[in-house]
Protein backbone atom coordinates (compact mmCIF):
# COMPACT_ATOMS: atom_id res chain seq x y z
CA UNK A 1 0.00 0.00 0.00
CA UNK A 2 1.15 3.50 -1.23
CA UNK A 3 2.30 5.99 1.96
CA UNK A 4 -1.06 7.63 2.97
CA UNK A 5 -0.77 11.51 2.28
CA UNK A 6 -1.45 13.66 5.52
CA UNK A 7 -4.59 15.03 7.07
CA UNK A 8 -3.45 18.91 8.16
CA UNK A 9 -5.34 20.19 10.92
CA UNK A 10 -5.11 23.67 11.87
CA UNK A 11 -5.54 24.68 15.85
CA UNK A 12 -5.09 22.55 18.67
CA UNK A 13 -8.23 23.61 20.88
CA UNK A 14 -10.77 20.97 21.79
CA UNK A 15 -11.80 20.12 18.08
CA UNK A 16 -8.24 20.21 16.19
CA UNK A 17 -6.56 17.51 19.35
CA UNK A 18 -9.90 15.81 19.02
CA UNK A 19 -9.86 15.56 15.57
CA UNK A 20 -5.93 14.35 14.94
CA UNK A 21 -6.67 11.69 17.53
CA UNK A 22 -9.49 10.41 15.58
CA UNK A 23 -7.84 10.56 12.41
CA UNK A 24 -4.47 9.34 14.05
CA UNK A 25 -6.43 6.37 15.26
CA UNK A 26 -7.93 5.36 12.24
CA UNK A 27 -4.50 5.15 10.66
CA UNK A 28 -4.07 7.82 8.48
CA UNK A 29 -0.94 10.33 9.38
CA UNK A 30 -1.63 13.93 10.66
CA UNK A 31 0.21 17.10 11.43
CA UNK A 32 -1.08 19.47 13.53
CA UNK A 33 -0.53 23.12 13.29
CA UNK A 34 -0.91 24.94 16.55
CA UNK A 35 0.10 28.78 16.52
CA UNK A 36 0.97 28.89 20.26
CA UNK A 37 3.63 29.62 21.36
CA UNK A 38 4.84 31.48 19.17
CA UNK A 39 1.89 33.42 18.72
CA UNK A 40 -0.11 34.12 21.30
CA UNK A 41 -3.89 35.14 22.32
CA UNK A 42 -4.89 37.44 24.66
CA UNK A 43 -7.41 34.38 26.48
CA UNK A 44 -5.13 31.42 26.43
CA UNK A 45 -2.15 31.06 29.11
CA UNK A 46 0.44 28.08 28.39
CA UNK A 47 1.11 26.35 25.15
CA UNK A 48 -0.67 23.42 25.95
CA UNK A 49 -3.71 21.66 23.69
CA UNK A 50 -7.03 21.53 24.15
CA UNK A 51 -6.78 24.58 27.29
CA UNK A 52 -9.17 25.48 28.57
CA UNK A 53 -9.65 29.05 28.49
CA UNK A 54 -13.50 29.67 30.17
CA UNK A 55 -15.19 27.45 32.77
CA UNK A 56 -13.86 24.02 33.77
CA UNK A 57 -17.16 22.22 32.85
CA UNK A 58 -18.64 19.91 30.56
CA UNK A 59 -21.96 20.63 31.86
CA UNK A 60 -24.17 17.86 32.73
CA UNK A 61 -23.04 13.98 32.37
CA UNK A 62 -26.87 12.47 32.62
CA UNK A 63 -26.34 10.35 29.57
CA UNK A 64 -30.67 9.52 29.85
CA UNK A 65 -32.29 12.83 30.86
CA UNK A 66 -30.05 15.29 29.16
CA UNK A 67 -28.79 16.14 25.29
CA UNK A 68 -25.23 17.30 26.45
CA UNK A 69 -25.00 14.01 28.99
CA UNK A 70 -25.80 12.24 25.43
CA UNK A 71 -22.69 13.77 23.50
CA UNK A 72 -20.50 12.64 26.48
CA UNK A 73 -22.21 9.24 25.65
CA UNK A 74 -21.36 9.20 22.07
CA UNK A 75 -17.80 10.91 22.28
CA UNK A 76 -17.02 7.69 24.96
CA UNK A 77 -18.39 5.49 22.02
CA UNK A 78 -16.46 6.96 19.95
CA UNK A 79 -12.78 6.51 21.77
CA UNK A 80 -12.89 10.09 21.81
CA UNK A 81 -9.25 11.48 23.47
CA UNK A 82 -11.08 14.61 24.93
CA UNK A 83 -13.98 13.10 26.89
CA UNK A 84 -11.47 9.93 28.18
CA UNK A 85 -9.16 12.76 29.41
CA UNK A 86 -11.54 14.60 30.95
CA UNK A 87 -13.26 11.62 32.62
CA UNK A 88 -9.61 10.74 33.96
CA UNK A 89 -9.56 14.13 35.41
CA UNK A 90 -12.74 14.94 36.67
CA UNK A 91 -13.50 16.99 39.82
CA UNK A 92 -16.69 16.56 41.86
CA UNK A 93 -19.56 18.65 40.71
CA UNK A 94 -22.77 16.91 41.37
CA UNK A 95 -24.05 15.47 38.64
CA UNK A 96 -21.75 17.39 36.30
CA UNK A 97 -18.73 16.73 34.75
CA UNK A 98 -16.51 19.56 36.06
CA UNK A 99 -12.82 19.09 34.52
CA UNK A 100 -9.23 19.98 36.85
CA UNK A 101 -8.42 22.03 33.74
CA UNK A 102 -4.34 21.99 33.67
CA UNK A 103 -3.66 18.29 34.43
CA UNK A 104 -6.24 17.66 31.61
CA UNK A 105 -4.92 20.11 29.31
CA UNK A 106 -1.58 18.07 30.01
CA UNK A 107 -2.46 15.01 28.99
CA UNK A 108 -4.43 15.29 26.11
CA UNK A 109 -1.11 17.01 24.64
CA UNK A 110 1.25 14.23 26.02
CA UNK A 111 -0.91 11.44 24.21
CA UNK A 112 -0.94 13.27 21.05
CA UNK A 113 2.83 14.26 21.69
CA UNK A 114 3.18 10.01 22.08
CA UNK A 115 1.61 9.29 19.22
CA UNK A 116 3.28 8.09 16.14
CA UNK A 117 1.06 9.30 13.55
CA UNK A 118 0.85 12.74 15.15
CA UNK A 119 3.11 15.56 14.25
CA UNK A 120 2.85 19.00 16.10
CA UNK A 121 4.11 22.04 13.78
CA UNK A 122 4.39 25.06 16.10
CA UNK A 123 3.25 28.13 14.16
CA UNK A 124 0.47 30.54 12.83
CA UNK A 125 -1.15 29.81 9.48
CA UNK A 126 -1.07 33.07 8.11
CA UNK A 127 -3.64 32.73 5.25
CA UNK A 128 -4.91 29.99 3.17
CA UNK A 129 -3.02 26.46 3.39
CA UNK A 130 -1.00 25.81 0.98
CA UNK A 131 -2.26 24.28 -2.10
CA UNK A 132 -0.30 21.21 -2.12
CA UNK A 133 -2.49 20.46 1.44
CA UNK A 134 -5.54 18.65 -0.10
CA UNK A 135 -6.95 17.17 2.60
CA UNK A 136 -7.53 20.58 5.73
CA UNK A 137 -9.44 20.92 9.06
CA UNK A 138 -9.56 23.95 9.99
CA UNK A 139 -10.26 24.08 13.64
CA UNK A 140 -9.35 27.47 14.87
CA UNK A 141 -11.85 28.34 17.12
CA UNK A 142 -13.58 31.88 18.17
CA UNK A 143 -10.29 32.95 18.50
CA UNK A 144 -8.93 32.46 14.67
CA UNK A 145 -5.61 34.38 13.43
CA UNK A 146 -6.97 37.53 11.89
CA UNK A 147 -5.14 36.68 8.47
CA UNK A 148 -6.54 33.33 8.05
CA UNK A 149 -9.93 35.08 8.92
CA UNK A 150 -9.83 37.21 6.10
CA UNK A 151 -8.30 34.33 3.94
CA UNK A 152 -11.69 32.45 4.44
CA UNK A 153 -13.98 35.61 4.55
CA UNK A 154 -12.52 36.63 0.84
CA UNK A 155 -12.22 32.97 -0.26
CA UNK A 156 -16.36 32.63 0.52
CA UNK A 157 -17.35 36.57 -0.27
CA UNK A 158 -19.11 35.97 3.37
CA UNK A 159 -18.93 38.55 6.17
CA UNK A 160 -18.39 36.05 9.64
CA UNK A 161 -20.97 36.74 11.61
CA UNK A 162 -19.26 37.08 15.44
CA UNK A 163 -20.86 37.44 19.05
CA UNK A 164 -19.18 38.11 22.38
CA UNK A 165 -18.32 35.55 24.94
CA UNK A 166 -17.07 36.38 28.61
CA UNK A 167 -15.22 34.50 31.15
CA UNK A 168 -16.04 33.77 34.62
CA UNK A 169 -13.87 35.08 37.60
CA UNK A 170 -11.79 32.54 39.64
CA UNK A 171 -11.35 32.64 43.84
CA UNK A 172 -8.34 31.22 46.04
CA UNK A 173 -10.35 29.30 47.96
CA UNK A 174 -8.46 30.22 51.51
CA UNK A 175 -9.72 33.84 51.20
CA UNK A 176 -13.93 32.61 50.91
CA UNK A 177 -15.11 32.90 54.08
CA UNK A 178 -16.53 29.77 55.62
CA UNK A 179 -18.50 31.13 58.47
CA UNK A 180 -20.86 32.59 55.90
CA UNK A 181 -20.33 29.99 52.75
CA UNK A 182 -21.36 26.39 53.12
CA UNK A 183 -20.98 23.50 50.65
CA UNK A 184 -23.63 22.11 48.89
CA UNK A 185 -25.00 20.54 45.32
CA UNK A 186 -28.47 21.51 44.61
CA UNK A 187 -30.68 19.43 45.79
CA UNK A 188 -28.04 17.69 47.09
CA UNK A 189 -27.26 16.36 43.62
CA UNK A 190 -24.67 13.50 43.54
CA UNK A 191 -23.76 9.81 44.17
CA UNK A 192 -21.45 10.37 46.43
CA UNK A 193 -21.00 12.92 49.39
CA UNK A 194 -18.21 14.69 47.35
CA UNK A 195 -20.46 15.07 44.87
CA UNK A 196 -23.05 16.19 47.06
CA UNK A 197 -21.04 18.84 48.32
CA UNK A 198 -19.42 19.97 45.27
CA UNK A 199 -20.49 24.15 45.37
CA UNK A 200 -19.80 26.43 48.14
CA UNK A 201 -22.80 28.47 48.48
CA UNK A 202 -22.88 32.35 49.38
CA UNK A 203 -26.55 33.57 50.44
CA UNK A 204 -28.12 37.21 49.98
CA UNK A 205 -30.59 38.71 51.87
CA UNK A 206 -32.86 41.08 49.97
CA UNK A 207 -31.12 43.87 51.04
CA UNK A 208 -27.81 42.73 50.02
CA UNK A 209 -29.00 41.21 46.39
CA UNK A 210 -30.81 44.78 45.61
CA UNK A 211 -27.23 46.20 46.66
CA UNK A 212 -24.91 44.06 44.36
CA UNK A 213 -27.48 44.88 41.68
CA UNK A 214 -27.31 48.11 41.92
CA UNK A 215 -23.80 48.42 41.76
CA UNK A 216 -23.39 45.57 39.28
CA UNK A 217 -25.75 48.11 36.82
CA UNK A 218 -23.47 51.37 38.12
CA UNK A 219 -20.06 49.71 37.64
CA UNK A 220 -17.38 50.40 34.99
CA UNK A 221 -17.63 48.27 32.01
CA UNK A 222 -15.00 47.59 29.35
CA UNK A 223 -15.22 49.44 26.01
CA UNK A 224 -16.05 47.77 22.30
CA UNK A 225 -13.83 48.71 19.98
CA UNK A 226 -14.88 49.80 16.74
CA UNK A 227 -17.37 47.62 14.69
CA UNK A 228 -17.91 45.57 17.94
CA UNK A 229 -21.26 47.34 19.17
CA UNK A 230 -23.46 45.93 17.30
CA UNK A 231 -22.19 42.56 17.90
CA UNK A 232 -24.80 40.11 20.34
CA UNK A 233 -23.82 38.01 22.69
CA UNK A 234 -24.65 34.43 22.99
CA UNK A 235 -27.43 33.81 25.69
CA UNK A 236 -25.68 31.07 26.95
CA UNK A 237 -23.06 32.88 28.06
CA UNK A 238 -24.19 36.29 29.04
CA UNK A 239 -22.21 38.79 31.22
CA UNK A 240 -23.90 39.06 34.47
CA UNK A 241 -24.43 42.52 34.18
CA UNK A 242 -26.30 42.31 31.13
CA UNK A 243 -28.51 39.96 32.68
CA UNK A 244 -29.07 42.58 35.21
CA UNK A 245 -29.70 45.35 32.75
CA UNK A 246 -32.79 42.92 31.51
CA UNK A 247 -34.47 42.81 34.80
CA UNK A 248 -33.20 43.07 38.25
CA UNK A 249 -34.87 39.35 39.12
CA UNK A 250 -33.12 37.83 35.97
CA UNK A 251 -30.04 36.81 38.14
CA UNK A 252 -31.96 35.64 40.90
CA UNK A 253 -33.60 33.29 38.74
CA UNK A 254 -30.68 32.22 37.02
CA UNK A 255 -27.30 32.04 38.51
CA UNK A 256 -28.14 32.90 41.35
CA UNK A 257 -31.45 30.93 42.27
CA UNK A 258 -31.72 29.74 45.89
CA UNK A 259 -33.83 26.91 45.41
CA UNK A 260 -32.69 23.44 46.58
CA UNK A 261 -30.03 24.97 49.00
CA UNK A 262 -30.31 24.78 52.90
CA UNK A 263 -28.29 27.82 54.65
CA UNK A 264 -27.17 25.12 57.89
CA UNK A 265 -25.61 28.78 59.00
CA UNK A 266 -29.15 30.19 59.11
CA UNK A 267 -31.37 27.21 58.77
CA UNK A 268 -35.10 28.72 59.30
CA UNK A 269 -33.91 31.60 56.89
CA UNK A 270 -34.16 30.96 53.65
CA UNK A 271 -31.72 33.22 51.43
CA UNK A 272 -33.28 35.69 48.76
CA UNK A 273 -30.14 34.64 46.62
CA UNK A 274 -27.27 32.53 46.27
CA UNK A 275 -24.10 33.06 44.78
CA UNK A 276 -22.49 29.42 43.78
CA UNK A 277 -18.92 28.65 43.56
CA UNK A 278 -17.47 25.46 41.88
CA UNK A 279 -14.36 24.06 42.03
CA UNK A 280 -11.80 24.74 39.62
CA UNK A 281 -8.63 22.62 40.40
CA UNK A 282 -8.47 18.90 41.91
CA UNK A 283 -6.50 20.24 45.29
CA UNK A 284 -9.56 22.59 45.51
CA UNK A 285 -7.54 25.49 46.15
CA UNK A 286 -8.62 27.52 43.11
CA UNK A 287 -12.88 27.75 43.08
CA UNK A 288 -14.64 29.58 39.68
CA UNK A 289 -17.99 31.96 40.63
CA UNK A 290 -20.63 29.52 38.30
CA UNK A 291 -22.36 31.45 35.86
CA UNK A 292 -20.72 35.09 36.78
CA UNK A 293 -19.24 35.91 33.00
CA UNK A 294 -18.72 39.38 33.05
CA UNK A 295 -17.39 42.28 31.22
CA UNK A 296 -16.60 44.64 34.49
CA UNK A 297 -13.37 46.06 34.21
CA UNK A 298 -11.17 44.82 36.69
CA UNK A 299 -11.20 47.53 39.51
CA UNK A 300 -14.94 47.57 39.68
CA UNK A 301 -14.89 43.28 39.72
CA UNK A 302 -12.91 43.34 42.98
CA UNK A 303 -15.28 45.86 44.57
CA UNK A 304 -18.23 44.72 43.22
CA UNK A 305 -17.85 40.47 43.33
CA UNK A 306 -16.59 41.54 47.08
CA UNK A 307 -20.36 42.64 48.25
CA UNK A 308 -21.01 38.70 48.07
CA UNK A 309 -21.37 37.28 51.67
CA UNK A 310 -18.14 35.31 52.02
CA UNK A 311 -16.18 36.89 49.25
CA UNK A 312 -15.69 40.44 51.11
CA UNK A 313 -11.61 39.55 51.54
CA UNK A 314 -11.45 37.33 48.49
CA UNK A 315 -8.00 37.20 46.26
CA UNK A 316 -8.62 36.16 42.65
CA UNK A 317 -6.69 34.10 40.39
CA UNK A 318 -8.01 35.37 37.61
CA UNK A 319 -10.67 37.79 36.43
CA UNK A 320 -12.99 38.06 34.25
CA UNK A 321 -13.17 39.32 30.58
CA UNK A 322 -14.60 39.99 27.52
CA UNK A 323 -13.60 38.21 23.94
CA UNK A 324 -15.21 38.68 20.52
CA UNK A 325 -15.50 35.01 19.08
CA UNK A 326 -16.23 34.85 15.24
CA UNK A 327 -17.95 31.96 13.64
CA UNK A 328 -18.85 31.16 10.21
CA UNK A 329 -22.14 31.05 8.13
CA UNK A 330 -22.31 27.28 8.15
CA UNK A 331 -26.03 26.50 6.74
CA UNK A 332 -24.73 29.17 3.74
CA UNK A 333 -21.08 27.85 3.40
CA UNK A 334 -20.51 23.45 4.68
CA UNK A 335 -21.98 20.51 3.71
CA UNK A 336 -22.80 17.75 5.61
CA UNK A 337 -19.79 16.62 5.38
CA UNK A 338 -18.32 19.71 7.48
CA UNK A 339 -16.42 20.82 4.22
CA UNK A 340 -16.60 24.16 2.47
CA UNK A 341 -18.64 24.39 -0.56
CA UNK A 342 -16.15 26.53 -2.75
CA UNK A 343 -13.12 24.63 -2.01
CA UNK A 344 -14.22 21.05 -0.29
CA UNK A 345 -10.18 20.61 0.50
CA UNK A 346 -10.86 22.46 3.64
CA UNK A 347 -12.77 21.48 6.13
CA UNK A 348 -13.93 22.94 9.49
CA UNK A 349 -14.47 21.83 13.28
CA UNK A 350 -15.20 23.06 16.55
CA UNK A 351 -16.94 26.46 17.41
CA UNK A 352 -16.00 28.50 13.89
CA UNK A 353 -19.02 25.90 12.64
CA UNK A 354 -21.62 27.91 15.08
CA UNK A 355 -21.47 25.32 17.96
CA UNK A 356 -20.95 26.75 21.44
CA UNK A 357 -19.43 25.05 24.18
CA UNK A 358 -16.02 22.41 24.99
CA UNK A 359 -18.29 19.55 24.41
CA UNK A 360 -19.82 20.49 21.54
CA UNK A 361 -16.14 21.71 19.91
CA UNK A 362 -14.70 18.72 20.73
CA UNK A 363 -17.64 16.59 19.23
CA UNK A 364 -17.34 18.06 15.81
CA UNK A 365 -13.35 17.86 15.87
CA UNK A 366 -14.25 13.96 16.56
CA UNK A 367 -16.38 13.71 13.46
CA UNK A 368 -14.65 15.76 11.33
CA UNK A 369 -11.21 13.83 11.97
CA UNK A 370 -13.10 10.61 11.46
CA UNK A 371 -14.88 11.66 8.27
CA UNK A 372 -11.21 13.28 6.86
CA UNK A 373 -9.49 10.08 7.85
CA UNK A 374 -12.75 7.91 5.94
CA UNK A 375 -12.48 10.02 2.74
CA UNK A 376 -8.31 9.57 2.99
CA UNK A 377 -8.95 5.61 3.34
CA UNK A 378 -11.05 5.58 -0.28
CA UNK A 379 -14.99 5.90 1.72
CA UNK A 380 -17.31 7.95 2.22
CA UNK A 381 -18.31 8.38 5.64
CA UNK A 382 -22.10 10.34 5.94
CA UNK A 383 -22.39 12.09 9.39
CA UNK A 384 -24.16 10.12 12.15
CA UNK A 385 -28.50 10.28 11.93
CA UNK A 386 -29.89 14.07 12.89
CA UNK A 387 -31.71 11.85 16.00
CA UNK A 388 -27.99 11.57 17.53
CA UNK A 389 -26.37 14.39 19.38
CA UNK A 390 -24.02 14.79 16.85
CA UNK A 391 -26.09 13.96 13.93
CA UNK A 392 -28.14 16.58 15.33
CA UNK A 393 -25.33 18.89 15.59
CA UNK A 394 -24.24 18.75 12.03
CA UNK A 395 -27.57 19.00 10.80
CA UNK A 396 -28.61 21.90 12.54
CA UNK A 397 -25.47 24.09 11.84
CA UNK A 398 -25.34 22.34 7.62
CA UNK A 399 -28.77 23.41 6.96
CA UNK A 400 -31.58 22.79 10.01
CA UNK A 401 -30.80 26.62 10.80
CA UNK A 402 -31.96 29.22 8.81
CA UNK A 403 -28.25 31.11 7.33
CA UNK A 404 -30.16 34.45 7.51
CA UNK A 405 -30.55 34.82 11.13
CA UNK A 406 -27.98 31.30 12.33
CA UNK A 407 -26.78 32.02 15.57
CA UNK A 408 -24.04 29.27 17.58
CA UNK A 409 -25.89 26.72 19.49
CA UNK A 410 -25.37 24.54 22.26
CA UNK A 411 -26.67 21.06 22.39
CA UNK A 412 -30.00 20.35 22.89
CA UNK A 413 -33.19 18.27 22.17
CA UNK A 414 -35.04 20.73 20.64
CA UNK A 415 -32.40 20.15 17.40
CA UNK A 416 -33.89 16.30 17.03
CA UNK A 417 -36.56 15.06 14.84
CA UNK A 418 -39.98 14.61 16.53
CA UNK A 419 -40.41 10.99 18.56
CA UNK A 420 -43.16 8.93 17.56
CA UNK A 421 -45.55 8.49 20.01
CA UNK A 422 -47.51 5.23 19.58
CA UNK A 423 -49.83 5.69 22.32
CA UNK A 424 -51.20 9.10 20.98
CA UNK A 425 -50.97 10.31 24.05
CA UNK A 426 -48.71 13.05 25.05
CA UNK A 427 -45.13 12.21 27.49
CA UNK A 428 -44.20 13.19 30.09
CA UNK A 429 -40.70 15.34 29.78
CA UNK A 430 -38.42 12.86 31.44
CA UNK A 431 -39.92 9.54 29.48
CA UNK A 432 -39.88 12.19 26.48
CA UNK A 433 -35.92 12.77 27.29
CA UNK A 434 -35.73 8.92 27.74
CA UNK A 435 -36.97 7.97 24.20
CA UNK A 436 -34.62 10.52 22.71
CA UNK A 437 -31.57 9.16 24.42
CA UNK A 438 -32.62 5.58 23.54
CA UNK A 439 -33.16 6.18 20.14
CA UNK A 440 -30.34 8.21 19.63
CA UNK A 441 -27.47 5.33 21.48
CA UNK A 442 -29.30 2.80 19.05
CA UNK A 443 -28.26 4.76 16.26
CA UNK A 444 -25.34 6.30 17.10
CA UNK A 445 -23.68 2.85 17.44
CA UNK A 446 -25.28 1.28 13.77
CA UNK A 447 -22.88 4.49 12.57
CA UNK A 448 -19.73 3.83 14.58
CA UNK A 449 -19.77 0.59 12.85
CA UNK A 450 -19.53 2.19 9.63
CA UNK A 451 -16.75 4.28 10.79
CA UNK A 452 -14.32 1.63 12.24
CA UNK A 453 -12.34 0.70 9.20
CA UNK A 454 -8.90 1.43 9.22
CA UNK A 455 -5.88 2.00 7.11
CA UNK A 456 -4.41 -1.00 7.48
CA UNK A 457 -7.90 -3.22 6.48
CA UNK A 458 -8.19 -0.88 3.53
């Protein structure tokens, strides 16, 4: 057999490691391109792959009840490198699966590092790929070199359409203040008494909430630049203070709900808010403030995030910010098979395809490695059924959304085809969620059959 021309894959975030492991795996050679070191970005701190720059979470791992649980489901199915290394690293977090983000980081670069069909080219991609690279993933992220931006935007005669994303502030956990602060999942959500005891909770009184709210609304924000006001954020991700600016309840009955949380500080009081913390590092030293995205610049975060019972002498690790992510048009400019319509040689994974979220990324860098490596091997490999969290993926962001108002999109089981109902009768959500996770595991493994073959059976 003739030596098997490379796969090139371009970014090593979630999707691009993701993606050379799959193809790596299947047989066929790879070399990935990753511009860090030697050029940085203003959100990422080591060279490492797959970093994780936001929260440390993968959201929920209810594989039955819940459409994201389902991708960690099918990503497991599918040997994928990301989801193994992030099981291998998990942190308690009740029900979620909350990743120690540096240790992970770690090792998903030391097994690609170890791996002999894996090559790892240090350097930015300034422009197109060359020619001569017929087989491309481009899996840059929201965070994509301005010059190959441009390549693709004049290569497709398509303006990216872009939205803002902000990251959460992280605490040292010795400065919380546990006479106020107590641990505890929601509910009490978790197997386990780590698990049930994975968030340390800080609890508002009326008074206090209306006070952080007001100064949340009155605090110094940080300045778009040119071209950037218009711009919308993604509601899963929303600064806190614009959440604020919609209604001074919207935080209290979203981040900051108290329900399912027992104050054993003030037991017969039940607090008007709460103020999570999860945390961030597997010593527990290092805890993130869950769901507090924000675009406060960083003088008014320390006075303002400091009104929060428990966090009046905290030191942060890190603060929060602000980042413009761009994404393409993908009903208007892939196919199905995650390749671009005017030049098919390229191909694209992770959140420049309009998903949002680690998960999500690193579920598209899994298919689109597999389907590259398929199409290197002499096959055709279709995308898994719309009815499968990834199927459904693909679909919506190759042509379920509507390319005149497509916006990024997590997971979620609104983007499957209706069930059948055989009774007639209506169900009830969970046996709903039930029937879509069934159906979906069924055929998500018919497809990983069709996806096993390698280069050596070929």
């Amino acid at each position: 057999m003739s030596a098997i021309e490379p796969i090139h894959i371009i970014g090593g975030g979630m999707a691009g490691s993701e993606a050379a492991w799959q193809a790596a795996e299947a047989g066929v050679p790879v070399v990935l391109h990753e511009m860090r070191p030697v050029t940085g970005t203003f959100a990422h701190r080591t060279d490492r792959l797959a970093e994780m720059v936001c929260s440390n979470s993968f959201r929920s791992d209810d594989d039955e009840n819940n459409a994201v649980g389902l991708l960690h489901w099918e990503m497991r199915q599918g040997d994928g490198l990301v989801i193994a290394m992030a099981d291998a690293h998990a942190l308690p977090a009740g029900g979620a699966l909350a990743v120690d983000r540096d240790p992970f980081s770690d090792a998903v670069t030391a097994r690609l590092e170890a791996h002999p069909l894996v090559r790892i080219e240090r350097g930015e991609i300034a422009g197109l790929p060359p020619a001569d690279w017929s087989s491309v993933i481009v899996a840059t992220g929201p965070l994509t070199s301005p010059a190959l931006a441009e390549a693709v935007r004049e290569l497709t005669d398509e303006s990216a359409l872009a939205f803002f994303d902000a990251i959460a502030p992280i605490v040292h956990f010795e400065s919380i203040d546990l006479s106020q602060a107590w641990f505890q999942s929601r509910y009490d959500k978790g197997e386990t008494e780590e698990e049930r005891t994975a968030y340390l909770n800080c609890p508002m009184d009326r008074e206090q909430y209306e006070s952080f709210i007001d100064a949340l609304l009155a605090a110094d924000k940080t300045e778009f630049r040119e071209g950037e006001t218009d711009t919308p954020y993604f509601d899963g991700c929303l600064p806190i203070e614009v959440m604020a600016e919609r209604g001074r309840d919207t935080l209290r009955f979203g981040p900051m709900k108290p329900v399912g949380l027992t104050n054993p500080h003030q037991p017969d009081r039940k607090p008007y808010a709460v103020v999570q913390l999860r945390r961030d590092n597997a010593l527990g030293t290092l805890f993130n403030i869950v769901g507090f995205q924000t675009k406060m610049k960083y003088g008014a975060q320390t006075e303002v995030l400091r009104m929060i019972p428990g966090l009046e002498t905290a030191a942060f690790a890190r603060l929060g910010g602000i980042h413009r992510n761009t994404f393409l048009n993908s009903p208007r400019l892939l196919d199905d098979r995650l390749r671009l319509r005017v030049q098919p040689r390229l191909r694209f994974a992770g959140q420049i395809t309009g998903v949002e979220g680690y998960v999500e990324s690193a579920a598209m860098g899994l298919l689109a490695g597999r389907i590259a490596a398929a199409e290197r091997l002499g096959r055709d490999l279709p995308p898994p059924p719309e009815t499968t969290a990834m199927g459904a993926l693909v679909r919506h962001i190759t042509g379920g959304a509507d390319a005149k108002t497509f916006q990024p999109m997590n997971v979620n089981f609104g983007l499957f085809p209706p069930l059948a109902d055989v009774r007639g009768g209506r169900r009830g959500r969970r046996e709903r969620y039930k029937a879509y996770t069934d159906r979906a595991k069924a055929e998500f493994s018919d497809w990983l059959t069709l996806s096993t073959a390698r280069a050596d059976a070929v």
